[in-house]
Protein backbone atom coordinates (compact mmCIF):
# COMPACT_ATOMS: atom_id res chain seq x y z
CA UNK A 1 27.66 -5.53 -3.49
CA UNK A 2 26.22 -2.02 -4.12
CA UNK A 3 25.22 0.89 -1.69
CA UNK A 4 21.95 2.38 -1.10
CA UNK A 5 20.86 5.79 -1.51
CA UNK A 6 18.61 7.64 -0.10
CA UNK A 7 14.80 7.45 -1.66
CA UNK A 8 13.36 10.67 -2.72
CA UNK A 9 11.11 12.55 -1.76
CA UNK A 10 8.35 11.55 -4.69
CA UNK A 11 9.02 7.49 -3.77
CA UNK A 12 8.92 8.50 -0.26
CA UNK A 13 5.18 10.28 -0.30
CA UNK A 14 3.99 7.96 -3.01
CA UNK A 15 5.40 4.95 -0.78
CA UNK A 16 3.29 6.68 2.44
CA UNK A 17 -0.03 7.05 0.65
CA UNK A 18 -0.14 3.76 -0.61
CA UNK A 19 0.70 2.26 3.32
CA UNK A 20 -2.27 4.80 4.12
CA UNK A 21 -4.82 3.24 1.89
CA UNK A 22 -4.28 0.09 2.29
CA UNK A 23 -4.23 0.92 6.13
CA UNK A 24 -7.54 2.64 6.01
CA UNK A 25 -8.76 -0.48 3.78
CA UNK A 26 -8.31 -3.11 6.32
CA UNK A 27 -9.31 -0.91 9.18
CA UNK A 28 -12.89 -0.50 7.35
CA UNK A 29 -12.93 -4.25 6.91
CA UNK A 30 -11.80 -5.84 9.94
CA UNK A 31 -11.39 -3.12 12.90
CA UNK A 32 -15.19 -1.66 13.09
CA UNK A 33 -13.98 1.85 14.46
CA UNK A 34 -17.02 3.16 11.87
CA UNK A 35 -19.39 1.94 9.92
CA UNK A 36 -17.86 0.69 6.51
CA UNK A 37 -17.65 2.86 3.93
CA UNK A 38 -16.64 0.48 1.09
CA UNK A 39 -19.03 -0.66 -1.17
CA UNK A 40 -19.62 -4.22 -1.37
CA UNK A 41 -17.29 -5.70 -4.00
CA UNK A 42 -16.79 -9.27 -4.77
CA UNK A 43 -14.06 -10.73 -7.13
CA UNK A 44 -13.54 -14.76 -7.57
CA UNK A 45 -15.78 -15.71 -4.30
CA UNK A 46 -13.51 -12.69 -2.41
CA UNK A 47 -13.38 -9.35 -0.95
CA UNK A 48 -11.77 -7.40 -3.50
CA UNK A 49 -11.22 -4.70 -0.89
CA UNK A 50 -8.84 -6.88 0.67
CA UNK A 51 -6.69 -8.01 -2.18
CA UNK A 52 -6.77 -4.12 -3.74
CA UNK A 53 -5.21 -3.13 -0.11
CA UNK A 54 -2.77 -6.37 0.11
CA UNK A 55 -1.72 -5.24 -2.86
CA UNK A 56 -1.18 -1.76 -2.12
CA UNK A 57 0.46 -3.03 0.91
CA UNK A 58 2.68 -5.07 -1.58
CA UNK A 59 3.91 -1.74 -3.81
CA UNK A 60 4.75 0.37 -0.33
CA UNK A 61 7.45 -2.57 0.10
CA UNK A 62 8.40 -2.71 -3.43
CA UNK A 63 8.90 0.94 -4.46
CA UNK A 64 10.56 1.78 -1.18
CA UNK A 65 12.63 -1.56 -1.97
CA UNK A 66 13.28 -0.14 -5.49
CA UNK A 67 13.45 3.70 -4.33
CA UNK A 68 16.99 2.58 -2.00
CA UNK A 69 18.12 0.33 -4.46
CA UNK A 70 18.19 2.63 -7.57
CA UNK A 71 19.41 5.85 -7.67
CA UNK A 72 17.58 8.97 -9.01
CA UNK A 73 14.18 7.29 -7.98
């Protein structure tokens, strides 16, 4: 079945500043705390602002994911 290790520190700050950006990207869209910052950017018909942070959002998962599961990363 496999343990888990610890992550490091490296996946564990890279894994936090990618949850921050794509934080900070859907609170510009959606929240309206401040004025948006973004600049407009369309891709396909949508918001590439949203799929950029859905993605980051995506990688904090995975490399944590992969951080536990593999040792030395």
């Amino acid at each position: 079945m496999g343990g888990w290790t610890p992550p490091s520190k490296f996946a564990v700050i890279l894994t936090f500043l990618f949850m921050v950006f794509g934080l900070f990207i859907f609170m510009d869209l959606y929240m309206g705390i401040w004025d948006s910052i973004l600049p407009s950017f369309d891709l396909f018909g949508y918001n590439a602002w949203l799929l950029i942070g859905l993605i980051l959002f995506f990688l904090t998962w995975f490399l944590l994911l992969l951080a536990v599961k593999l040792k030395g990363f």
